[in-house]
Protein backbone atom coordinates (compact mmCIF):
# COMPACT_ATOMS: atom_id res chain seq x y z
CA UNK A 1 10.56 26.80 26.68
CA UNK A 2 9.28 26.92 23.18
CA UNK A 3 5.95 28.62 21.94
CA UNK A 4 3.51 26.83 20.59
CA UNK A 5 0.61 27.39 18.43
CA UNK A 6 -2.25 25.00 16.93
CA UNK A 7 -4.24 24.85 14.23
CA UNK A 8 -7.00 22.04 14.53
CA UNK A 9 -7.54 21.57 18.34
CA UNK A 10 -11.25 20.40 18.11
CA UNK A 11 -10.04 16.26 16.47
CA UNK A 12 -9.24 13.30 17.32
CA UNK A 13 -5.28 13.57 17.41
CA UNK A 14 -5.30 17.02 18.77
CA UNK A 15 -4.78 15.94 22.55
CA UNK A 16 -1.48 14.01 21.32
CA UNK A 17 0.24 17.20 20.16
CA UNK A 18 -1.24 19.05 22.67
CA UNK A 19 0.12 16.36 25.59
CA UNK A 20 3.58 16.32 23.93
CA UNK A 21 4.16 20.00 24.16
CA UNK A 22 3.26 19.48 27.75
CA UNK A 23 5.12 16.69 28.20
CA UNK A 24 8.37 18.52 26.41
CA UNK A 25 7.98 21.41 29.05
CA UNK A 26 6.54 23.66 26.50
CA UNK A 27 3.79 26.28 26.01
CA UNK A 28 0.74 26.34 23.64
CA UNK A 29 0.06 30.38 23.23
CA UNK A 30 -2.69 30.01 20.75
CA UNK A 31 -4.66 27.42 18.80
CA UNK A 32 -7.68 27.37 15.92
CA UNK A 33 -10.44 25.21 15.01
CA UNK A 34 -13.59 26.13 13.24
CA UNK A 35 -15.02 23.84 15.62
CA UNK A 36 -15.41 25.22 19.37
CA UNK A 37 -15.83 21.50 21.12
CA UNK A 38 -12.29 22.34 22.91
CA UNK A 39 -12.66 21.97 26.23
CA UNK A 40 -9.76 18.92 26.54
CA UNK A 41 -7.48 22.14 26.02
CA UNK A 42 -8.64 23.03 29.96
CA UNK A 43 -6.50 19.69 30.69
CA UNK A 44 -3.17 20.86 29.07
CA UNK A 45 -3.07 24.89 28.39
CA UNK A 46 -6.12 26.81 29.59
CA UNK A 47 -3.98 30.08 29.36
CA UNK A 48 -4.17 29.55 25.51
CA UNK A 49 -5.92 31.88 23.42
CA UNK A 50 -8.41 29.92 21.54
CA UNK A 51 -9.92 31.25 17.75
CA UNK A 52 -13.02 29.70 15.81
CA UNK A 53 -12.13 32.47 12.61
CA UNK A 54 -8.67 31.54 10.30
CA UNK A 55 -8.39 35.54 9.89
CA UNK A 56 -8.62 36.36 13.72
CA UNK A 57 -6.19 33.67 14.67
CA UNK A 58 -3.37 34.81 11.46
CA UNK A 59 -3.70 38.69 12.81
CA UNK A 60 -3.29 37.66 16.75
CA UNK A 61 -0.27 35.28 15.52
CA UNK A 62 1.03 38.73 13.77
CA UNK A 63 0.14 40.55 16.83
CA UNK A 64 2.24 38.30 18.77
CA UNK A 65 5.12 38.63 17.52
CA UNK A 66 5.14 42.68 16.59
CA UNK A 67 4.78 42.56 20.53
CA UNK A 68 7.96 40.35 21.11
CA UNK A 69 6.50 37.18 21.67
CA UNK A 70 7.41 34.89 18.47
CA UNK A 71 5.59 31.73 17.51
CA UNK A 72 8.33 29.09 17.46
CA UNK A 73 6.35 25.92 15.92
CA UNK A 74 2.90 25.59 14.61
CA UNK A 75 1.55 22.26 15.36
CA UNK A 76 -0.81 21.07 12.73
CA UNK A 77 -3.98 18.67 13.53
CA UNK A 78 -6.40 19.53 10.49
CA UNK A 79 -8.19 17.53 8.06
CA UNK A 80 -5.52 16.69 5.78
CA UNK A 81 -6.46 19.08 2.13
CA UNK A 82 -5.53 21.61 4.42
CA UNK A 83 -1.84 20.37 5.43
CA UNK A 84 -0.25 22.45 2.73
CA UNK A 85 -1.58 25.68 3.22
CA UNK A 86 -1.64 25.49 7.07
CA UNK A 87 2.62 24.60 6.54
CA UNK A 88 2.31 27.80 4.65
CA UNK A 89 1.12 29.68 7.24
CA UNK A 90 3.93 28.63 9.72
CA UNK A 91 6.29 28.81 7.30
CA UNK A 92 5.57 32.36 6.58
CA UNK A 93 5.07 33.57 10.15
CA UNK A 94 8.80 32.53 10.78
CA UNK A 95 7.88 29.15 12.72
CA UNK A 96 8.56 25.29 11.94
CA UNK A 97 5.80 23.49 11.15
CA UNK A 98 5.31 20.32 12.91
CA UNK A 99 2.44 18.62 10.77
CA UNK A 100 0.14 15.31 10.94
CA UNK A 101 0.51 12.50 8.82
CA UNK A 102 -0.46 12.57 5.88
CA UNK A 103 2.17 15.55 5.30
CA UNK A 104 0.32 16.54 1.35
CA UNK A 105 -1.78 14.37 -0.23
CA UNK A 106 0.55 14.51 -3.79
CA UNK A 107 4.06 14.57 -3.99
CA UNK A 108 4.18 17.71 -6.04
CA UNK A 109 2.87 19.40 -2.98
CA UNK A 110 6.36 18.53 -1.33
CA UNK A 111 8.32 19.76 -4.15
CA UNK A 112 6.38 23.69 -3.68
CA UNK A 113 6.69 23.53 -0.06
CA UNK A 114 10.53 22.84 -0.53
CA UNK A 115 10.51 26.21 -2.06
CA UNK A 116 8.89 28.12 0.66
CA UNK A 117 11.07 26.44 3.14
CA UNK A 118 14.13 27.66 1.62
CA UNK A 119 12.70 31.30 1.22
CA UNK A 120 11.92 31.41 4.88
CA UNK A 121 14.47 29.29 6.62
CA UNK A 122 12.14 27.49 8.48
CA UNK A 123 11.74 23.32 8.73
CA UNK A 124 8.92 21.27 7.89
CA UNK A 125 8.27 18.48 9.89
CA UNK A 126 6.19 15.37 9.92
CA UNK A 127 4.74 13.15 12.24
CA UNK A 128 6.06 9.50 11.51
CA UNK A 129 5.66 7.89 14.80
CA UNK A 130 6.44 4.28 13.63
CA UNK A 131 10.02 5.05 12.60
CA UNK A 132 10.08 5.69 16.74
CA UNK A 133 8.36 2.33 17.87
CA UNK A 134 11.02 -0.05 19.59
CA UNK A 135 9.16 -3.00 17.83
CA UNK A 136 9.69 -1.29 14.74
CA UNK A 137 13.05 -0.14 15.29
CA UNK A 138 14.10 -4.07 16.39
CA UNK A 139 12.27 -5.29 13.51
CA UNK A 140 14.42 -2.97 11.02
CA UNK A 141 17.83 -4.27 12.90
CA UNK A 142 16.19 -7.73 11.82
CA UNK A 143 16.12 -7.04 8.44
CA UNK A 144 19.23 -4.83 8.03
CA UNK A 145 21.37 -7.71 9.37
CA UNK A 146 20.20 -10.69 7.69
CA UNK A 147 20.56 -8.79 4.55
CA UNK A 148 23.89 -8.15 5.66
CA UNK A 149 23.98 -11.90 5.11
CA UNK A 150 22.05 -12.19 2.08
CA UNK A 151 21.91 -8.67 0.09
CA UNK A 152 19.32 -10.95 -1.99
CA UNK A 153 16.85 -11.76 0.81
CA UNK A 154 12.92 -11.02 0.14
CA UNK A 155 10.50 -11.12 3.62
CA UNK A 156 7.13 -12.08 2.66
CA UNK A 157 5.45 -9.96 4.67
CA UNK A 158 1.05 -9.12 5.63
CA UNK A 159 0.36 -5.84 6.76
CA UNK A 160 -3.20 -5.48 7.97
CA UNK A 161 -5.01 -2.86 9.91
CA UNK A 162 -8.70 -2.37 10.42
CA UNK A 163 -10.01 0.73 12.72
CA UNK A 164 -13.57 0.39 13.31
CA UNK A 165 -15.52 3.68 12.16
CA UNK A 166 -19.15 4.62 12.58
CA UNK A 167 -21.50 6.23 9.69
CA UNK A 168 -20.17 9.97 11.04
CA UNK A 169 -16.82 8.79 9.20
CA UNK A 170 -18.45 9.11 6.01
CA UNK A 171 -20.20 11.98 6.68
CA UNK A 172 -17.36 14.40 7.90
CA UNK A 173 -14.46 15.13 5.85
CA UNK A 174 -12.38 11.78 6.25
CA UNK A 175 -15.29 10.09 3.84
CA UNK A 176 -14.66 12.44 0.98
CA UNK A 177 -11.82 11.57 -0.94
CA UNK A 178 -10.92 14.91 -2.33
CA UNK A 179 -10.26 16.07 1.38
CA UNK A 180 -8.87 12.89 2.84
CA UNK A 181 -7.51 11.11 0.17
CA UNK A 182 -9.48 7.74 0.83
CA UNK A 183 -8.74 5.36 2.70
CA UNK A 184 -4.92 3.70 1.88
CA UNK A 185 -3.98 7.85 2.63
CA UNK A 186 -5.92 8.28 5.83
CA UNK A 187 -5.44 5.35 7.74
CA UNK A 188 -2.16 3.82 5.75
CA UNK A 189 -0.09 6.24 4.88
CA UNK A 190 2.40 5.79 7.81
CA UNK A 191 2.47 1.81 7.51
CA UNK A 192 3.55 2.59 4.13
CA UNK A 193 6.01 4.83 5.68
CA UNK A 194 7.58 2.21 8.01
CA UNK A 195 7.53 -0.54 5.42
CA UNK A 196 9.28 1.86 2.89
CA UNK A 197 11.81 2.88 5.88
CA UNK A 198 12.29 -1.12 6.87
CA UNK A 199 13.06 -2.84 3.23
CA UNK A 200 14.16 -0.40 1.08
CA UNK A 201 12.92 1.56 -2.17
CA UNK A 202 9.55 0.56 -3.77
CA UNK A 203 9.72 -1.57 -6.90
CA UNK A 204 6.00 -2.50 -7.43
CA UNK A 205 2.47 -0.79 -6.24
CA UNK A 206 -0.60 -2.73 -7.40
CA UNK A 207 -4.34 -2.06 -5.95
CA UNK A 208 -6.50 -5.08 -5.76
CA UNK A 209 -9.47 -3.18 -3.52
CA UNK A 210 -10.48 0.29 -3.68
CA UNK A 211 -13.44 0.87 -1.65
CA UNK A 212 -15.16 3.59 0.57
CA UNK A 213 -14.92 1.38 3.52
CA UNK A 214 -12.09 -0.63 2.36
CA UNK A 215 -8.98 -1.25 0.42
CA UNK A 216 -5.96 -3.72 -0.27
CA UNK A 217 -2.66 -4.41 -2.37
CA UNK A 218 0.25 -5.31 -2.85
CA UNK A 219 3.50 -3.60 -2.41
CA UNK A 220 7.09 -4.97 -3.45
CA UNK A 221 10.32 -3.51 -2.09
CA UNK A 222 13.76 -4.14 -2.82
CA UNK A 223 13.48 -6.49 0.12
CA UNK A 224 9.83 -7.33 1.11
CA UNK A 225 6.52 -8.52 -0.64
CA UNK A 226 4.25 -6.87 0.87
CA UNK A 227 0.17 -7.80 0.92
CA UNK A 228 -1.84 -5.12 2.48
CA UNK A 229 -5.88 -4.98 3.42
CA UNK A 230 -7.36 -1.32 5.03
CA UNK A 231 -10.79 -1.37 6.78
CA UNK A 232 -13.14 1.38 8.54
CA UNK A 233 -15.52 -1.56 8.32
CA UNK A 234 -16.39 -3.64 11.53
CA UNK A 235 -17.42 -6.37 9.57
CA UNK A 236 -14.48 -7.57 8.62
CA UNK A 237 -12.69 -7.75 11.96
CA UNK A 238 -12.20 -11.45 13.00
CA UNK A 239 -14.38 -12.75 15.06
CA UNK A 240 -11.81 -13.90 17.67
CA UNK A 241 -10.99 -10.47 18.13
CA UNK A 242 -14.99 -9.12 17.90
CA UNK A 243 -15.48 -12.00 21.07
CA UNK A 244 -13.29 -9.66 23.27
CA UNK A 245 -14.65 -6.33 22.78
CA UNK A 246 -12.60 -4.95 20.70
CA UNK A 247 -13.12 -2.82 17.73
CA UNK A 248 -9.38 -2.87 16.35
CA UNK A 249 -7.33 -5.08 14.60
CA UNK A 250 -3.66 -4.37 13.74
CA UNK A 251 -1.25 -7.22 12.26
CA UNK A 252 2.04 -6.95 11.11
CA UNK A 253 3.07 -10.89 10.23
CA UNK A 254 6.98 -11.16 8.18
CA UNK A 255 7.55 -14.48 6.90
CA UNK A 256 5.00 -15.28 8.81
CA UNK A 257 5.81 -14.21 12.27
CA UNK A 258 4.03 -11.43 13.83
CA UNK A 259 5.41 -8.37 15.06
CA UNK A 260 4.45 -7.37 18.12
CA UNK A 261 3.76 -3.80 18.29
CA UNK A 262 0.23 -2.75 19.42
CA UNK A 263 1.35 -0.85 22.85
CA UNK A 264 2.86 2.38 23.30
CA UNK A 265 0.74 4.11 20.26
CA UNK A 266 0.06 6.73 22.67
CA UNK A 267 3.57 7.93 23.60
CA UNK A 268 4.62 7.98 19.87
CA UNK A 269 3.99 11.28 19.65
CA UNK A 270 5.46 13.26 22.59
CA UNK A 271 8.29 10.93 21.25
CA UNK A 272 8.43 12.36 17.68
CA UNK A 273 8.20 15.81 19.81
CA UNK A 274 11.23 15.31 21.23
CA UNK A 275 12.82 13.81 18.57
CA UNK A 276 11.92 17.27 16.99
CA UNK A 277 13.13 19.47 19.37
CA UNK A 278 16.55 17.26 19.41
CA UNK A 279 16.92 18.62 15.80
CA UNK A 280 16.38 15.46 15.08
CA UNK A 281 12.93 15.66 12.89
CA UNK A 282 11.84 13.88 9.96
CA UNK A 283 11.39 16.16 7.19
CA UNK A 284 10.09 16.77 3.52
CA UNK A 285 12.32 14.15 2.05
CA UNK A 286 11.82 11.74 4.65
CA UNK A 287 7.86 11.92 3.65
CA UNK A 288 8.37 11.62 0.28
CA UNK A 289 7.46 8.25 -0.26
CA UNK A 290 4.74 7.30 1.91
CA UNK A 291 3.00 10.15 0.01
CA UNK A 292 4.02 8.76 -3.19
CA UNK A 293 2.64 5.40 -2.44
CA UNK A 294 -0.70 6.77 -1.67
CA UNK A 295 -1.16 8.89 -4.35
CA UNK A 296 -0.53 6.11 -6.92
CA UNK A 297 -2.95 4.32 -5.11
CA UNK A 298 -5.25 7.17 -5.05
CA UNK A 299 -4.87 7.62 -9.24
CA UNK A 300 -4.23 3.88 -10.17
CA UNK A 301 -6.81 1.17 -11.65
CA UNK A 302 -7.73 -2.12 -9.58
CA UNK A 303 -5.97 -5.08 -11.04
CA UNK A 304 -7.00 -8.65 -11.08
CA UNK A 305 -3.82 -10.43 -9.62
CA UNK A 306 -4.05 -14.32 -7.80
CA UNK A 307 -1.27 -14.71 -6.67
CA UNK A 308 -0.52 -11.65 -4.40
CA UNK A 309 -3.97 -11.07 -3.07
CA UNK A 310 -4.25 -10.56 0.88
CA UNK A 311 -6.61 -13.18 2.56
CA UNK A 312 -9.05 -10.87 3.56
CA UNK A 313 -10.14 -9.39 0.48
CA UNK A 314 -12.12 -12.18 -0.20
CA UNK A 315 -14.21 -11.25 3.02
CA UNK A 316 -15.16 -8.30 0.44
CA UNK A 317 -15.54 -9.34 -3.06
């Protein structure tokens, strides 16, 4: 059994990392949020000591292990400016950091964390739960042997995924770009991630949309064309979709034939858990260039481009 600690139990994807250190047969000692609406820890570890106060929580993690009882991963659910000082923190306090996605919002960020994990020894690890979806994983065996074929072949493939918000998105930290990094990073970064991971190194990033509520592109890989389109915005969910109650809308289509792969979102993570505890974790490296897809996103100018322009963009301009 492992020990466990958390920093930012009070949000939405807390209860996944707490559920998969249950579900791994381990124990959370100790978690943090500035925010005290933590009760949903009652349902997984209500033996955990709980802090509101960053200082009270980094002298009780000390505490801890002066009195034998070491902190062997820090699992890490805050609002993503924070990742790279929270990985700090683990790093420093001699535990592995297992850390939402985004990992850093720039890639330089990776290249400084490198540096602490080699000082301490300790692994950085980040949550990329599509790499362990079985439609994803059948969908890269897809690709990998038809290019075994045709090392020339191009999908054409349209990524789109809209995730209805309310107005409290804009007002809490996800709406502010400095501390989310906008839309493409908060909601897209691990499509981006799995499309890198499926067809090979990036050739081309181009933004076409680049809104609060909204954004789109187009991506080319050595073996994919990619148009992409990034909503908070119910507005722009289809109507057949609106007509059945639901507020999501997820498509993956390649050469025009969708990929199935809207169940088992749930499970990902005590997956990527395991995966972790296997020794089998994806790491700096492996995050490298989702983040640097986003962050030329983030810093690039819109372009006016025909020809690659997902469908649903003009639903915006």
């Amino acid at each position: 059994m492992k020990n466990f600690a958390m920093i930012g139990a009070a949000g939405y994807i807390a209860p996944r990392h707490m559920k998969a250190i249950k579900e791994t047969s381990n124990k959370l000692v100790a978690a943090l949020d500035k925010n005290d609406s933590v009760g949903v820890i009652d349902s997984y570890f209500p033996e955990a000591d709980f802090f509101v106060e960053y200082e009270r929580f980094d002298r009780h993690i000390d505490l801890l292990k002066r009195a034998g009882t070491q902190i062997d991963y820090v699992s890490i659910a805050s609002p993503n400016y924070l990742h790279d000082s929270h990985i700090r923190f683990a790093l420093k306090h001699g535990a592995h950091a297992i850390c939402e996605k985004p990992l850093v919002l720039n890639p330089h960020n990776i290249d400084a964390l490198k540096v602490v994990q080699e000082e301490t020894g300790k692994q950085v690890y980040n949550i990329l739960q599509l790499r362990l979806h079985h439609s994803i994983i059948a969908l890269k065996k897809e690709v990998e042997e038809e290019v075994a074929i045709n090392p020339n072949k191009v999908f054409d493939v349209d990524l789109t995924y809209l995730t209805s918000r309310g107005h409290w998105y804009f007002t809490s930290w996800k709406g502010t770009d400095d501390k989310s990094g906008g839309i493409a990073t908060n909601i897209g970064v691990h499509f981006y991630d799995m499309l890198g991971w499926v067809f090979g190194d990036l050739v081309k990033n181009e933004v076409h949309l680049k809104q609060d509520d909204a954004s789109a592109g187009y991506l080319e890989f050595k073996h994919a064309k990619v148009r992409w389109f990034l909503s908070v915005n119910y507005a722009y969910i289809p109507e057949a979709i609106k007509a059945t109650g639901q507020r999501t809308y997820r498509s993956i289509a390649v050469n025009g034939k969708e990929v199935e792969f809207s169940g088992g979102f749930t499970d990902l993570h005590t997956a990527s858990y395991q995966h972790i505890l296997e020794g089998k974790g994806f790491g700096l490296e492996e995050a490298r260039n989702s983040i640097n897809i986003v962050s030329d996103i983030r810093n690039q100018d819109v372009v006016r481009n025909e020809s690659d322009v997902h469908p649903f963009v003009s639903k915006v301009i």
